[in-house]
N, C-alpha and C. Protein backbone atom coordinates (compact mmCIF):
# COMPACT_ATOMS: atom_id res chain seq x y z
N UNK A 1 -65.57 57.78 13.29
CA UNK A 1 -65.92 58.55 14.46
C UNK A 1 -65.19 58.05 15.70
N UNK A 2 -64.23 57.33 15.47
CA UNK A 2 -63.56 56.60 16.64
C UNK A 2 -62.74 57.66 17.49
N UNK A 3 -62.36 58.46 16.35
CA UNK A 3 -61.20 59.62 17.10
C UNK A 3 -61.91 60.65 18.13
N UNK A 4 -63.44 60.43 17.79
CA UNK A 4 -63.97 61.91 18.43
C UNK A 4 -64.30 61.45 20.41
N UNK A 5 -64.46 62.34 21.16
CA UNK A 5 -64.77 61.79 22.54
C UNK A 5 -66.54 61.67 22.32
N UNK A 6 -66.85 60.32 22.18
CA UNK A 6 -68.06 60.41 21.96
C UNK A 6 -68.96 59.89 23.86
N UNK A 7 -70.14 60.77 23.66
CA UNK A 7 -70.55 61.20 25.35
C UNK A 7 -71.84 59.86 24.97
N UNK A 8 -72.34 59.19 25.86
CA UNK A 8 -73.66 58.19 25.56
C UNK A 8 -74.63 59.07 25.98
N UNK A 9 -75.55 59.00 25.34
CA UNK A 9 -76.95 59.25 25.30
C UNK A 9 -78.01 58.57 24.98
N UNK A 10 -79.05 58.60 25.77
CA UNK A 10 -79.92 57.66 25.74
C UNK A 10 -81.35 58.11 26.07
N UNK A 11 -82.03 57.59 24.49
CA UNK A 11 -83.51 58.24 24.39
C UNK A 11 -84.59 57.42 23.36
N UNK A 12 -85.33 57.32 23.84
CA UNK A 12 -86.82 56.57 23.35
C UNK A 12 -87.09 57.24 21.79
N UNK A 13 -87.39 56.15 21.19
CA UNK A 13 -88.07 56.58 19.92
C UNK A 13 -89.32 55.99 19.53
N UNK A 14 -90.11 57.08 19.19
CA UNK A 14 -91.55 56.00 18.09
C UNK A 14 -90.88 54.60 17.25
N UNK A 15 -91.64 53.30 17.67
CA UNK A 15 -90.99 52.08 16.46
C UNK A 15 -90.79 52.75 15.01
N UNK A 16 -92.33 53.73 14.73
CA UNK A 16 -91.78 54.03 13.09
C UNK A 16 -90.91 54.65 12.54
N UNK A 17 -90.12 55.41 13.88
CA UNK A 17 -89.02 56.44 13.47
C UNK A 17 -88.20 55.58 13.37
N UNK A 18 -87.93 54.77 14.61
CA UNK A 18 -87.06 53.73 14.46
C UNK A 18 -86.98 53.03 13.40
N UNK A 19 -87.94 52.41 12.45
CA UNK A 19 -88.37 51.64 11.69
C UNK A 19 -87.41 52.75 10.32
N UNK A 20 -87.68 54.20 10.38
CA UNK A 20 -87.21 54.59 9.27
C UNK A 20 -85.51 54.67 9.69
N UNK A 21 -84.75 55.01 10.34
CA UNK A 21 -83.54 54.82 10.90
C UNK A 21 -83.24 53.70 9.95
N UNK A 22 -83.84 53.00 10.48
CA UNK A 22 -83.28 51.50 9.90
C UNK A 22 -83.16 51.44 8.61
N UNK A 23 -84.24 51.70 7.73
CA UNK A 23 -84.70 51.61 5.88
C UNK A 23 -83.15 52.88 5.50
N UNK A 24 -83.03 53.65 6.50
CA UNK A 24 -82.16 54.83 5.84
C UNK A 24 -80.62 54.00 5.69
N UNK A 25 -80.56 53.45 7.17
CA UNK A 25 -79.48 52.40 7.42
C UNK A 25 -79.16 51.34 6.15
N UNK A 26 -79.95 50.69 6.26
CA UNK A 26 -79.71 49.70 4.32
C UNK A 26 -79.34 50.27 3.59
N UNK A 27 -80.19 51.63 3.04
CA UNK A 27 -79.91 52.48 2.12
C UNK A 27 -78.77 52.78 2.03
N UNK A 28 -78.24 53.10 3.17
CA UNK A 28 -76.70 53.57 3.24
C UNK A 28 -75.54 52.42 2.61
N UNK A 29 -75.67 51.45 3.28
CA UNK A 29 -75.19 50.08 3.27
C UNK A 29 -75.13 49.24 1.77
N UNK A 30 -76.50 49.93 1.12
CA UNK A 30 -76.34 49.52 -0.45
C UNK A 30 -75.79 50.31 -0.94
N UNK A 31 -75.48 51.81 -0.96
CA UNK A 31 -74.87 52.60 -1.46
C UNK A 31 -73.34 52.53 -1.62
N UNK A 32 -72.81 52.17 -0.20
CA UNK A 32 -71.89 52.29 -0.32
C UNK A 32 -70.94 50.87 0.61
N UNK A 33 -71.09 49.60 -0.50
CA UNK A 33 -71.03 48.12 -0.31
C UNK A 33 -69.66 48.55 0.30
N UNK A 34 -69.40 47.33 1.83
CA UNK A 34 -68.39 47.35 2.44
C UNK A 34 -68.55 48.05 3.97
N UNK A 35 -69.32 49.08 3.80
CA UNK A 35 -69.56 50.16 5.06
C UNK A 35 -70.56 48.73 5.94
N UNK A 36 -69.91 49.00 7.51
CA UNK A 36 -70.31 48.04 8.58
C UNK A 36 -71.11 49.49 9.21
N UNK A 37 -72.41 50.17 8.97
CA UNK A 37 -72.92 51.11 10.45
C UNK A 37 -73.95 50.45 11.24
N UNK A 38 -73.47 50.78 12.41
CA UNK A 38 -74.21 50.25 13.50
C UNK A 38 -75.57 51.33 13.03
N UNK A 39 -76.31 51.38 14.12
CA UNK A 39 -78.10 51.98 14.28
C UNK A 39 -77.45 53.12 14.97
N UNK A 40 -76.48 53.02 15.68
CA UNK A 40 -75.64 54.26 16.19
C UNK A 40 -74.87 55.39 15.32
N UNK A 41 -74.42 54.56 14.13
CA UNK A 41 -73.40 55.92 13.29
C UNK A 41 -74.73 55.75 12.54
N UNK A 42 -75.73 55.42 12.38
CA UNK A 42 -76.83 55.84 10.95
C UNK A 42 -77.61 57.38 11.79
N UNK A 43 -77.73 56.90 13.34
CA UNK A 43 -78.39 58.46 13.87
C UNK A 43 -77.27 59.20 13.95
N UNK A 44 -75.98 59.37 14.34
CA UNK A 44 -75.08 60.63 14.24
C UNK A 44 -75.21 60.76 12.42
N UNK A 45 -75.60 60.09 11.72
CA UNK A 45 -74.86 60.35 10.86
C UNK A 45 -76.42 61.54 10.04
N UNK A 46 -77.22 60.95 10.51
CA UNK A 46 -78.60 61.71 10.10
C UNK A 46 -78.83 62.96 10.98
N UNK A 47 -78.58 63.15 12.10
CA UNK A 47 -78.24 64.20 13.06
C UNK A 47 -77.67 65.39 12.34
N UNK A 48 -76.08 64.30 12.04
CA UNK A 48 -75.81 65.47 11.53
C UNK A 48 -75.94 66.02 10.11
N UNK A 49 -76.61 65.75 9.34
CA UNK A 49 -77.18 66.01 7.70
C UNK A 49 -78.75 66.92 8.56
N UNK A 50 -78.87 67.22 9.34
CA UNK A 50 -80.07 67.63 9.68
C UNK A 50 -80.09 68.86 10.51
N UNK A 51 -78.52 68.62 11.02
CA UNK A 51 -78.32 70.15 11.96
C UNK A 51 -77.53 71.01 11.01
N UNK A 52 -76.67 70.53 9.60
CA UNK A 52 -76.46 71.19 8.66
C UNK A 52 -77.04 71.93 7.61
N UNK A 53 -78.30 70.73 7.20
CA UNK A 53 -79.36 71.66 6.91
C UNK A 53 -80.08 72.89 7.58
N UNK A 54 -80.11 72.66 8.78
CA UNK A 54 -80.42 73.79 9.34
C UNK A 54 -79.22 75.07 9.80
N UNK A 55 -78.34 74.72 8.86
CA UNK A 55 -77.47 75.86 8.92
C UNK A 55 -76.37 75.62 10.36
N UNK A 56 -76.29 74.78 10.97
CA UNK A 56 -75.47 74.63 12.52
C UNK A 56 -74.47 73.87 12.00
N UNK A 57 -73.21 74.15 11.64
CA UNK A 57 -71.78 74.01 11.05
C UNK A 57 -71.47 72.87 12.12
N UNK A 58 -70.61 71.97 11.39
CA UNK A 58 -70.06 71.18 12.48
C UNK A 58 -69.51 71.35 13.62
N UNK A 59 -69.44 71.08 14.82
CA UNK A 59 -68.75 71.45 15.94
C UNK A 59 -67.19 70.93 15.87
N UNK A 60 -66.23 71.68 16.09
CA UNK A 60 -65.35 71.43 16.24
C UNK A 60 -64.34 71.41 17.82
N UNK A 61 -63.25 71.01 18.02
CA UNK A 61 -62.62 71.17 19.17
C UNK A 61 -62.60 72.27 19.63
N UNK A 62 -62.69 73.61 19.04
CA UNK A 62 -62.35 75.00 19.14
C UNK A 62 -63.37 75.62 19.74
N UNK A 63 -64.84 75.43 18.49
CA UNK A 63 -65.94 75.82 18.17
C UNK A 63 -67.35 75.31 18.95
N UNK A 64 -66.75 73.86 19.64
CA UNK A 64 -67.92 73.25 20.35
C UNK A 64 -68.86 73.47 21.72
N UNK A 65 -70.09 73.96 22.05
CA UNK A 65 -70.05 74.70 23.32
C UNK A 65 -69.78 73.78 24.43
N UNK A 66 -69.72 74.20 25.48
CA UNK A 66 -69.84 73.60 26.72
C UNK A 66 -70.85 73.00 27.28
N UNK A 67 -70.30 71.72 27.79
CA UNK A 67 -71.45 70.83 28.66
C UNK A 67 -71.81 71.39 29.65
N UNK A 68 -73.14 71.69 30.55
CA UNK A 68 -73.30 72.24 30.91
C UNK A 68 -73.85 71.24 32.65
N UNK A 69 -72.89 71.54 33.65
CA UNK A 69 -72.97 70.19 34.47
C UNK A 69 -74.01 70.45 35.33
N UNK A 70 -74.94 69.51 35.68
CA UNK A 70 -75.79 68.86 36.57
C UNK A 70 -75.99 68.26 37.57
């Protein structure tokens, strides 16, 4: 994800959500020995398995909407 312009965001979680983040995080990590993810690529990475399930295609450079300024 290094290539993408990634924007910071910053938001509170329940410990137990957090707590599952984490168990998903190992999981990942045993799966696939060698992979370094921070607590940061385990939520993009669940984000996005979750906005796909719900049918919302990856965003692309083309395809991505606009920030909308404040």
């Amino acid at each position: 994800m290094a290539d993408q312009n990634l924007v910071p965001v910053g938001f509170r979680l329940p410990q137990a959500l957090l707590d599952r983040v984490d168990a998903f995080g190992e999981k990942l990590a045993q799966q696939t020995p060698g992979l370094t993810a921070r607590r940061s690529d385990v939520i993009r990475i669940l984000l996005e398995r979750a906005l796909m399930a719900e049918g919302l295609p990856a965003a692309t450079e083309t395809t991505k909407p606009k920030r909308s300024k404040k």
